[in-house]
N, C-alpha and C. Protein backbone atom coordinates (compact mmCIF):
# COMPACT_ATOMS: atom_id res chain seq x y z
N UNK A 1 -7.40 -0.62 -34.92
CA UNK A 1 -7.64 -1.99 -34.52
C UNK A 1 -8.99 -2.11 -33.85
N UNK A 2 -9.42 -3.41 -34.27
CA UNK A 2 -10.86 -3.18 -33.67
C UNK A 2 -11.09 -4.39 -32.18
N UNK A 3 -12.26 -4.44 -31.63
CA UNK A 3 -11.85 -5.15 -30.82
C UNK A 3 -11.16 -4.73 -28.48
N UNK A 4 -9.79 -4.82 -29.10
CA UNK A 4 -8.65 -4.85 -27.90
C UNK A 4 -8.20 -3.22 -28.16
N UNK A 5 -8.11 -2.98 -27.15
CA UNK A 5 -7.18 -1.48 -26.82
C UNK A 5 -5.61 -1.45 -27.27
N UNK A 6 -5.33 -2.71 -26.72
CA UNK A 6 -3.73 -3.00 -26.58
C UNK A 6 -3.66 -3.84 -27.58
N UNK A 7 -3.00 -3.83 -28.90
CA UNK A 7 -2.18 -4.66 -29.52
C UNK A 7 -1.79 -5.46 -29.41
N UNK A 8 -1.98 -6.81 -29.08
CA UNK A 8 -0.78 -8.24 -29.16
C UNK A 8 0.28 -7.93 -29.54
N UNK A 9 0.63 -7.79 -30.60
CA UNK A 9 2.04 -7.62 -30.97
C UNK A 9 2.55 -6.71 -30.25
N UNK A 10 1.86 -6.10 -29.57
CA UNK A 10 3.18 -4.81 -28.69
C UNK A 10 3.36 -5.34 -27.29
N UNK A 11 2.35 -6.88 -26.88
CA UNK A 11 3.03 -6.68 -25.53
C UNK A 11 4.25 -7.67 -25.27
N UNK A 12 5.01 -8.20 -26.10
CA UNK A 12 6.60 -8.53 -25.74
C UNK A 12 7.34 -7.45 -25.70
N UNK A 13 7.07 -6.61 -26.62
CA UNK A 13 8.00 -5.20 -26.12
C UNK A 13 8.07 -4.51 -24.98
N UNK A 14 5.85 -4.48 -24.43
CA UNK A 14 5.97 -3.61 -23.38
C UNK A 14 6.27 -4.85 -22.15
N UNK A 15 6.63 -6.22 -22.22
CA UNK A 15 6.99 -7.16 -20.98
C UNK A 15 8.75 -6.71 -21.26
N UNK A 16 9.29 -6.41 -21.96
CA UNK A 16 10.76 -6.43 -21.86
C UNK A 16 11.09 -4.86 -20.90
N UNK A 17 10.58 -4.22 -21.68
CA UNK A 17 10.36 -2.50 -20.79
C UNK A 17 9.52 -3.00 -19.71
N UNK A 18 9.17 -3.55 -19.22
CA UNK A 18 8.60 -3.80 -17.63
C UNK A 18 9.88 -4.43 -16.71
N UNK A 19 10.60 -5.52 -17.87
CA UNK A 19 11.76 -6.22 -16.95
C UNK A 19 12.93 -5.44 -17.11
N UNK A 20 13.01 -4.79 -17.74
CA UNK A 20 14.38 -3.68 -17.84
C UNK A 20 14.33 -2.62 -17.08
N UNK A 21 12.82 -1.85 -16.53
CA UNK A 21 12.96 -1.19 -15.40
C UNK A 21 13.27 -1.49 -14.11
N UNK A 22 12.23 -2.98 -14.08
CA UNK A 22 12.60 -3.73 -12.61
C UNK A 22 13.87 -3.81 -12.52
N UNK A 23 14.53 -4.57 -13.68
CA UNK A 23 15.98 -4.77 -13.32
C UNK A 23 16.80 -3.51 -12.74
N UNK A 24 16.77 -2.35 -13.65
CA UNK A 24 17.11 -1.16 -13.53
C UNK A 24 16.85 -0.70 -11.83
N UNK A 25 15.90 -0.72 -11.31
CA UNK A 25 15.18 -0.09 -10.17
C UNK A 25 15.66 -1.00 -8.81
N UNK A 26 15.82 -2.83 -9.54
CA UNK A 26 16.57 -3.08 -8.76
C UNK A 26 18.05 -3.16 -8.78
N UNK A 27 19.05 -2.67 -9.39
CA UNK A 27 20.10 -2.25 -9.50
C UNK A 27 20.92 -0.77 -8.40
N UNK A 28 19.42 -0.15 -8.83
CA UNK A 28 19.77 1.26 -7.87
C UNK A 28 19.43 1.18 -6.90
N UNK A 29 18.76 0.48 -6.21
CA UNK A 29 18.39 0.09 -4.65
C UNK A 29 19.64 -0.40 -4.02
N UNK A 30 20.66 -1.42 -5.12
CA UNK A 30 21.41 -1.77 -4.21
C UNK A 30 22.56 -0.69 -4.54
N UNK A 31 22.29 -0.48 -5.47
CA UNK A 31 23.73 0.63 -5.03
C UNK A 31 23.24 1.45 -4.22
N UNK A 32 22.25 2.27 -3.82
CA UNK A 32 22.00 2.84 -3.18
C UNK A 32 21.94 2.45 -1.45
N UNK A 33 21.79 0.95 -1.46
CA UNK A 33 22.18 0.70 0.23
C UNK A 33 23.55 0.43 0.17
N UNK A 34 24.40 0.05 -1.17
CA UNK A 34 25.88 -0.14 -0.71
C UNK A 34 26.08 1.31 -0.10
N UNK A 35 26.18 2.43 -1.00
CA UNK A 35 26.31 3.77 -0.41
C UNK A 35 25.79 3.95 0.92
N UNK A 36 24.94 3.37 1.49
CA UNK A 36 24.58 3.78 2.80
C UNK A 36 23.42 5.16 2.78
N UNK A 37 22.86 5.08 1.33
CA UNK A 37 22.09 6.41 1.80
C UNK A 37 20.24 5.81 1.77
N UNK A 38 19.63 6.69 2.15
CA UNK A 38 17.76 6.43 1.87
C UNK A 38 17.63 6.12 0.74
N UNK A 39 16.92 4.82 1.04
CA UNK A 39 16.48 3.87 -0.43
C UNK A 39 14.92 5.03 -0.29
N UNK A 40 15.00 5.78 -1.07
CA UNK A 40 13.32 6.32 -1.30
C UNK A 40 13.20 6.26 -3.13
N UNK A 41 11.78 6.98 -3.32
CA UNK A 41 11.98 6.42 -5.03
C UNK A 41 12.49 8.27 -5.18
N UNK A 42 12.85 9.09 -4.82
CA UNK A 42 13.14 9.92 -5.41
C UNK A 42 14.99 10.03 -5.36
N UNK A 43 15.23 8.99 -4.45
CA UNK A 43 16.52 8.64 -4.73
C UNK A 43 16.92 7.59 -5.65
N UNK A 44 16.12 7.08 -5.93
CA UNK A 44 16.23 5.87 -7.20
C UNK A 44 16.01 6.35 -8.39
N UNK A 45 15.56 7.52 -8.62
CA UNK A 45 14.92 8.18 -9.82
C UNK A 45 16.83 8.53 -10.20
N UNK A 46 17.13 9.34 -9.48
CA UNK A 46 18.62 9.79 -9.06
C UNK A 46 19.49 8.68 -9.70
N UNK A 47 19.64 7.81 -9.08
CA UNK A 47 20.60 6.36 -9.31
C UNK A 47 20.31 6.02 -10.70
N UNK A 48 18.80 5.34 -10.76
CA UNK A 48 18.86 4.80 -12.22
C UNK A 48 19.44 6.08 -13.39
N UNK A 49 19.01 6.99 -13.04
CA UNK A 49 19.40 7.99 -14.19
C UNK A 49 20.81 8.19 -14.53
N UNK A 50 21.87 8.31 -12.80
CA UNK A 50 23.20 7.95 -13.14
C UNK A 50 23.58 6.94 -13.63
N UNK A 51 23.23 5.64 -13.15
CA UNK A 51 23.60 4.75 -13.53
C UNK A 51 23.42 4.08 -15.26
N UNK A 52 22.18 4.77 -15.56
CA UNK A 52 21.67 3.76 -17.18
C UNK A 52 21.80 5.17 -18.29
N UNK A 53 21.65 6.46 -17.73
CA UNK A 53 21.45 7.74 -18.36
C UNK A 53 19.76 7.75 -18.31
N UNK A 54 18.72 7.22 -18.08
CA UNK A 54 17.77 6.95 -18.32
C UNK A 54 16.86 7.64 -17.49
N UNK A 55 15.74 8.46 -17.62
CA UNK A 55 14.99 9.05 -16.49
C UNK A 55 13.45 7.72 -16.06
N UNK A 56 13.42 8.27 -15.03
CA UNK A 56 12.25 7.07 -14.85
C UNK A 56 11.48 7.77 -14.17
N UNK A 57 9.86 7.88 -13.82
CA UNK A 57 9.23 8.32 -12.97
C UNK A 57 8.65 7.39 -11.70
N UNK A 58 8.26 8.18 -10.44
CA UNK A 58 7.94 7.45 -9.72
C UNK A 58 6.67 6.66 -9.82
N UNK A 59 6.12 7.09 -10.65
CA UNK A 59 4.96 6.45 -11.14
C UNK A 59 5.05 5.14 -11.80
N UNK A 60 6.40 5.01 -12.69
CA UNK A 60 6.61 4.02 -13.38
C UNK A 60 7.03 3.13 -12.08
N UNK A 61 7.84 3.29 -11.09
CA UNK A 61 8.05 2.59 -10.11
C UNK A 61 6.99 1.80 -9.31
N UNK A 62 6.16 2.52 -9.13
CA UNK A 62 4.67 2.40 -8.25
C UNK A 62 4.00 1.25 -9.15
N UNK A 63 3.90 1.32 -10.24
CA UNK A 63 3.12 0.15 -11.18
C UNK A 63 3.71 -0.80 -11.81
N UNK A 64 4.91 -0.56 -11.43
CA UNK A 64 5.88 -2.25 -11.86
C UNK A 64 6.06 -2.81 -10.75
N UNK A 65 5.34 -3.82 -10.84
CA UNK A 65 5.08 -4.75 -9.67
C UNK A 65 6.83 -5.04 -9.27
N UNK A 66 7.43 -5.68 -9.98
CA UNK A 66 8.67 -5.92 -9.57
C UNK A 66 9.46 -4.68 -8.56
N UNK A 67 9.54 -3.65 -10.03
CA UNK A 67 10.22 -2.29 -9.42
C UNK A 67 9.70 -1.81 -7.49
N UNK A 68 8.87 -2.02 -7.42
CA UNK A 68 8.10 -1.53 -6.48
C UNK A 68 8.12 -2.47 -4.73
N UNK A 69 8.44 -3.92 -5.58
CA UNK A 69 8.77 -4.70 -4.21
C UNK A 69 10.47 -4.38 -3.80
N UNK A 70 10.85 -4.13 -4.96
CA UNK A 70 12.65 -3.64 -4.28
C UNK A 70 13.05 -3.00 -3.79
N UNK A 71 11.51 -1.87 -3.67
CA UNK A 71 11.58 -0.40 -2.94
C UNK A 71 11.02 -0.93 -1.66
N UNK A 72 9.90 -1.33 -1.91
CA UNK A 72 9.49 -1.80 -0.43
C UNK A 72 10.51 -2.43 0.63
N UNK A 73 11.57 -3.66 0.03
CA UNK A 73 12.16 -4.04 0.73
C UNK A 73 12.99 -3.23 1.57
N UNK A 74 13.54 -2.02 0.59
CA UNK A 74 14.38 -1.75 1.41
C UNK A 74 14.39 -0.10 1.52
N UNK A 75 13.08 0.65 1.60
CA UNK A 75 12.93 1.48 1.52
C UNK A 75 13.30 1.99 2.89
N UNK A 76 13.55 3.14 3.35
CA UNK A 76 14.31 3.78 4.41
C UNK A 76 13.14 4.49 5.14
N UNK A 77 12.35 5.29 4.85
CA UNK A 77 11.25 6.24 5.86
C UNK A 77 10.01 5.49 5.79
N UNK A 78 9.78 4.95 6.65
CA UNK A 78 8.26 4.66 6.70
C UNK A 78 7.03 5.38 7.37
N UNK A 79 6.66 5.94 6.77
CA UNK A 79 5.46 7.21 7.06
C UNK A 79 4.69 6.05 8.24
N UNK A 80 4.22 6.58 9.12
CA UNK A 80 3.35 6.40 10.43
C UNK A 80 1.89 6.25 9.75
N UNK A 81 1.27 5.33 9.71
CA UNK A 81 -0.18 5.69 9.68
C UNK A 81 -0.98 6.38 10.47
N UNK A 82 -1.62 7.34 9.95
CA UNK A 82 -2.44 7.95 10.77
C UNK A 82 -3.78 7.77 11.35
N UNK A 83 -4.75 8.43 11.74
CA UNK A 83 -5.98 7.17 12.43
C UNK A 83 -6.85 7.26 11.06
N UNK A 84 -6.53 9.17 10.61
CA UNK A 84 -7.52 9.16 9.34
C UNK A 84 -7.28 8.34 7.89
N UNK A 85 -6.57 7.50 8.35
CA UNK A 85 -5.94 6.73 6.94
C UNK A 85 -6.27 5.71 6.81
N UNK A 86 -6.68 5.16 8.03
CA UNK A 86 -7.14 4.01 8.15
C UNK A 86 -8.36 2.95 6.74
N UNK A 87 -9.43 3.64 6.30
CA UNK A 87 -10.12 3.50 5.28
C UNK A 87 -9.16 3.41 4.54
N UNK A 88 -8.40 4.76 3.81
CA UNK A 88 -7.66 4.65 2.14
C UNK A 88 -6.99 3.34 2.53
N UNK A 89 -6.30 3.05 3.65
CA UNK A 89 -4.90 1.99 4.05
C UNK A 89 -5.54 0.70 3.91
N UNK A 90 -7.12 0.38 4.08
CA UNK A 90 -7.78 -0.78 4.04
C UNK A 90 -8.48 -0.55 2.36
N UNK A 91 -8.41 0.20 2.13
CA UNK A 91 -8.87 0.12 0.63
C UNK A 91 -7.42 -0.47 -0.43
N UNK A 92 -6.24 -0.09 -0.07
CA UNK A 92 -5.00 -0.19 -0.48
C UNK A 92 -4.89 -1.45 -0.35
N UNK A 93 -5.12 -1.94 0.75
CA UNK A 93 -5.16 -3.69 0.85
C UNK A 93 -6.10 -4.27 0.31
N UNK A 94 -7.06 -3.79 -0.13
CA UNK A 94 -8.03 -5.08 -0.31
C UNK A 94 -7.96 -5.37 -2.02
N UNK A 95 -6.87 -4.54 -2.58
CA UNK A 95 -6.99 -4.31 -4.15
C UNK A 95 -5.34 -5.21 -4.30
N UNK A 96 -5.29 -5.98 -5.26
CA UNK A 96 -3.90 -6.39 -5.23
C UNK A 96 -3.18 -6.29 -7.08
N UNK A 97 -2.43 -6.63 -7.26
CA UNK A 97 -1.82 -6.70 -8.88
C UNK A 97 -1.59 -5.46 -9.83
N UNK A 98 -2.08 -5.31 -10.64
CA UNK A 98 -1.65 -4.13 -11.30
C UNK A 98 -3.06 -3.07 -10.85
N UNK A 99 -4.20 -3.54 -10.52
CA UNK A 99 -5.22 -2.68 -9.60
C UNK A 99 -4.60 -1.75 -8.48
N UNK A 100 -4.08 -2.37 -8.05
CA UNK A 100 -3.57 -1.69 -6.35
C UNK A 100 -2.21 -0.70 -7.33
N UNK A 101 -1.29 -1.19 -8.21
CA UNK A 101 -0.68 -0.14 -8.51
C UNK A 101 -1.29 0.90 -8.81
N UNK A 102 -2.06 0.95 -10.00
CA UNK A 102 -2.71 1.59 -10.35
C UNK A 102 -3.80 2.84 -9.32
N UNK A 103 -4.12 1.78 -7.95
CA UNK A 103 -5.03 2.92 -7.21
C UNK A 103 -4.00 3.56 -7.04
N UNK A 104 -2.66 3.32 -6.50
CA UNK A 104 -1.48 3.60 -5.46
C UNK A 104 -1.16 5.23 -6.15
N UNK A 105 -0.97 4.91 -7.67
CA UNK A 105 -0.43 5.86 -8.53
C UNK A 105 -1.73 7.58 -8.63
N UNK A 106 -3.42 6.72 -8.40
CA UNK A 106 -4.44 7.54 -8.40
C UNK A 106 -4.14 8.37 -7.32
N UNK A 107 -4.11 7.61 -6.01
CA UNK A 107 -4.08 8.38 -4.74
C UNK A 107 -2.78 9.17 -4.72
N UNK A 108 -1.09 8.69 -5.51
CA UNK A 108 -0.64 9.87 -4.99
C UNK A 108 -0.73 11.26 -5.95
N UNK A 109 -1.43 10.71 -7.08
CA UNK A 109 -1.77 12.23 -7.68
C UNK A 109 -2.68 13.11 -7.18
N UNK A 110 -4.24 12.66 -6.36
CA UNK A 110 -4.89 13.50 -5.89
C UNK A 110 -4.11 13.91 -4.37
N UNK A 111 -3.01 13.27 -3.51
CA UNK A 111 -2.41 13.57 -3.15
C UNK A 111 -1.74 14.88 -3.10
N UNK A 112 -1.43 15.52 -4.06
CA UNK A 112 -1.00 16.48 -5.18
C UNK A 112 -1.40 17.95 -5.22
N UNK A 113 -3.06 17.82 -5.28
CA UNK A 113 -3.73 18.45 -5.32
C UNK A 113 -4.19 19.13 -3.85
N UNK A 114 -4.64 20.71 -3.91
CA UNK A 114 -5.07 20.91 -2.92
C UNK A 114 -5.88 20.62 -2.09
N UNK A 115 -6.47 20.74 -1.28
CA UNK A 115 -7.52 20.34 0.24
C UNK A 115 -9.21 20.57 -0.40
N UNK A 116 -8.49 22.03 -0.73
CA UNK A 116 -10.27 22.68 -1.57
C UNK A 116 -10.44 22.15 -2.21
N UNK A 117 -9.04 21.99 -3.35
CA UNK A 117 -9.74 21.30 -4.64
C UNK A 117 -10.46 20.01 -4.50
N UNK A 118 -10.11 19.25 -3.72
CA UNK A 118 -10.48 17.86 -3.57
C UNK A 118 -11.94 18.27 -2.82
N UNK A 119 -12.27 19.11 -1.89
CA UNK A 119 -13.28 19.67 -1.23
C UNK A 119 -14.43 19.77 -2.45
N UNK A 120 -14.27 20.90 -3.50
CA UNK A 120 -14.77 21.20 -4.37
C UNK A 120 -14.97 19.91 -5.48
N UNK A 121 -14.36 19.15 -6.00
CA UNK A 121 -14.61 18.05 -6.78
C UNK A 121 -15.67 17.17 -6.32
N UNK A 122 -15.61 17.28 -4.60
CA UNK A 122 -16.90 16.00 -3.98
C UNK A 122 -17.66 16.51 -4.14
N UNK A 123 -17.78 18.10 -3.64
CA UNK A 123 -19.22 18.36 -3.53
C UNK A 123 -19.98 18.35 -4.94
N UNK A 124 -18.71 18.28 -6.07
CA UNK A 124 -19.63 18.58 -7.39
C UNK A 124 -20.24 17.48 -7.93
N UNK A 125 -19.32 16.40 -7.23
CA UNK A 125 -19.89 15.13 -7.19
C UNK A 125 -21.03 13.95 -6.46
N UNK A 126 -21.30 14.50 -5.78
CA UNK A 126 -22.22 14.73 -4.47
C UNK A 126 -23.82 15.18 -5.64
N UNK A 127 -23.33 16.47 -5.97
CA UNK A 127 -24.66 16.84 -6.32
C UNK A 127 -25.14 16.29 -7.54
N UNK A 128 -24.01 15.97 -8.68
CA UNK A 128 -24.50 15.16 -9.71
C UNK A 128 -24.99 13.68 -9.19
N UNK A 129 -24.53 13.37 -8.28
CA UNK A 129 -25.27 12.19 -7.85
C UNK A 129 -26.38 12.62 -7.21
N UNK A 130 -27.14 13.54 -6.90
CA UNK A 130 -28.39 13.58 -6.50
C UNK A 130 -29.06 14.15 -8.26
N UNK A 131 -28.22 14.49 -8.80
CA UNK A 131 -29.32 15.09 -10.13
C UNK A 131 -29.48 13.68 -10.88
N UNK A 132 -28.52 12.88 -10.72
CA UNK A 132 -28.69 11.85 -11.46
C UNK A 132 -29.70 10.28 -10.55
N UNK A 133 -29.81 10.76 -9.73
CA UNK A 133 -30.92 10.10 -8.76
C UNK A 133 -32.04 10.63 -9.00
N UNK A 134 -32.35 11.80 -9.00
CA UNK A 134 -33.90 12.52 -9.70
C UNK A 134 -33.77 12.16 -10.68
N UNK A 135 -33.04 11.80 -11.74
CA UNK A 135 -33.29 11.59 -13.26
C UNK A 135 -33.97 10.34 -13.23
N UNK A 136 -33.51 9.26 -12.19
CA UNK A 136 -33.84 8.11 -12.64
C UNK A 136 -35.26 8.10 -12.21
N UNK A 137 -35.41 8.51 -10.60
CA UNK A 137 -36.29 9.01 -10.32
C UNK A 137 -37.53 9.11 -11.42
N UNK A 138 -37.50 10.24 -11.93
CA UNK A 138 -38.75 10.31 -13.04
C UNK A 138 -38.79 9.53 -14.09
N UNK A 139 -37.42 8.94 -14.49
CA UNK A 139 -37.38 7.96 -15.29
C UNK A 139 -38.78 6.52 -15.00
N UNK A 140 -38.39 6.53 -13.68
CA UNK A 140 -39.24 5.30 -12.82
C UNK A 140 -40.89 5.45 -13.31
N UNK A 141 -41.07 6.79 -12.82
CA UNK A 141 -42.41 6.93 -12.95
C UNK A 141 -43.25 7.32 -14.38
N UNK A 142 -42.09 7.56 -15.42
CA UNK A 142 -42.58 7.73 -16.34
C UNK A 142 -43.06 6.38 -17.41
N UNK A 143 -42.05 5.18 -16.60
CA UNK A 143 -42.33 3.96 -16.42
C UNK A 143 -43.48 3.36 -16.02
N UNK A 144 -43.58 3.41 -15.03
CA UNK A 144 -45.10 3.49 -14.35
C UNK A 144 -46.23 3.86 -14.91
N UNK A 145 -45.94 5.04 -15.49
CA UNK A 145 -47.56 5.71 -16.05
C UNK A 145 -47.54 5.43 -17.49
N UNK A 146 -46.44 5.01 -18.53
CA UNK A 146 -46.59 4.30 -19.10
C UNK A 146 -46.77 3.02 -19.69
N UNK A 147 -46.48 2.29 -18.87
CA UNK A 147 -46.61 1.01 -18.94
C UNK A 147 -47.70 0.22 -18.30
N UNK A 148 -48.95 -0.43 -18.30
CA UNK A 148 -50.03 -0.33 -17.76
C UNK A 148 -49.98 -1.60 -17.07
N UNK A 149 -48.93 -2.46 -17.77
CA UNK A 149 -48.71 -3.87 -17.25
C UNK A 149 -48.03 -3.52 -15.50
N UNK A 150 -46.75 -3.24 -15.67
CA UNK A 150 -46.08 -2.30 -14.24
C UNK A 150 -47.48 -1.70 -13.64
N UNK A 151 -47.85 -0.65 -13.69
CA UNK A 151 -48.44 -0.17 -12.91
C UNK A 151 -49.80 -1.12 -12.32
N UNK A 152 -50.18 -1.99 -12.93
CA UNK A 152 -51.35 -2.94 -12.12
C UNK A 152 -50.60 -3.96 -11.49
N UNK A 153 -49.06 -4.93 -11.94
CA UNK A 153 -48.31 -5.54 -10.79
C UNK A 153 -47.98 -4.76 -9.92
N UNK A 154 -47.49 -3.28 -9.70
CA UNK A 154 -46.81 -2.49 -9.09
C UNK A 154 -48.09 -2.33 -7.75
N UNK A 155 -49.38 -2.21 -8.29
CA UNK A 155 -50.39 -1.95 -7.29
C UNK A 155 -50.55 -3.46 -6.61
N UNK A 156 -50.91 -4.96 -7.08
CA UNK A 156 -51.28 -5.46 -6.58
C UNK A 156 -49.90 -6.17 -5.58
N UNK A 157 -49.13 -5.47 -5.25
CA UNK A 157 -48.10 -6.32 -4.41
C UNK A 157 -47.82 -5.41 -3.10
């Protein structure tokens, strides 16, 4: 297909599989507070699966907007913010709709990952951003010394 990534014709299918999880996700929330136990999503993963036979990931939870407010409501542990969280926690807010799922789902995968590794990925990133700053760098000036128009505005200002 040329054009769109996503198919038209496939998204009534993928809006029905969006409302059949929500429904699903909110189904096991409440059975899960009738039972009296922690609404978390790794206990909902649990429920929906008893309940529909169906496996679901928490990921799928995290990006269905629906699925994800039924957890919120009545989710059981609420992690403490910490002081160093403060940035990701204001970055988390300032993104809303299927964006903010989507970061939600980024952050808990690098989550995931080790301390170094994440250590090691900046710095590699760090330095391609300085190689790619010298690139432009000479790019500029090769600008400059070619172009004769640039280089006599460039002087008289």
């Amino acid at each position: 297909m040329r054009g769109s990534k996503d198919p038209k014709w496939l998204q009534p299918l993928w809006e029905k599989k969006k409302a059949d999880t929500a429904s699903r996700v909110e189904r096991a929330v409440k059975e899960i507070v009738r039972l009296k136990k922690p609404v978390t999503l790794e206990g909902i993963r649990n429920m929906v699966k008893s309940l529909f036979g169906v496996s679901i990931s928490t990921n799928t939870v995290q990006r269905n907007q629906e699925a994800y407010a039924a957890y919120q409501v009545h989710r059981t542990a609420r992690r403490k913010a910490k002081v160093r969280d403060h940035d990701l926690a204001g970055m988390l807010r300032s993104v809303s709709g299927a964006s903010a799922a989507n970061l939600r789902a980024r952050v808990n995968r690098l989550r995931r990952d080790s301390k170094d590794s994440l250590i090691a990925r900046l710095l590699q990133l760090e330095e391609e951003r300085k190689r790619q700053a010298e690139r432009e760098d000479a790019l500029r000036e090769e600008i400059f010394r070619l172009h004769p128009v640039v280089r006599k505005r460039g002087g008289d200002q």
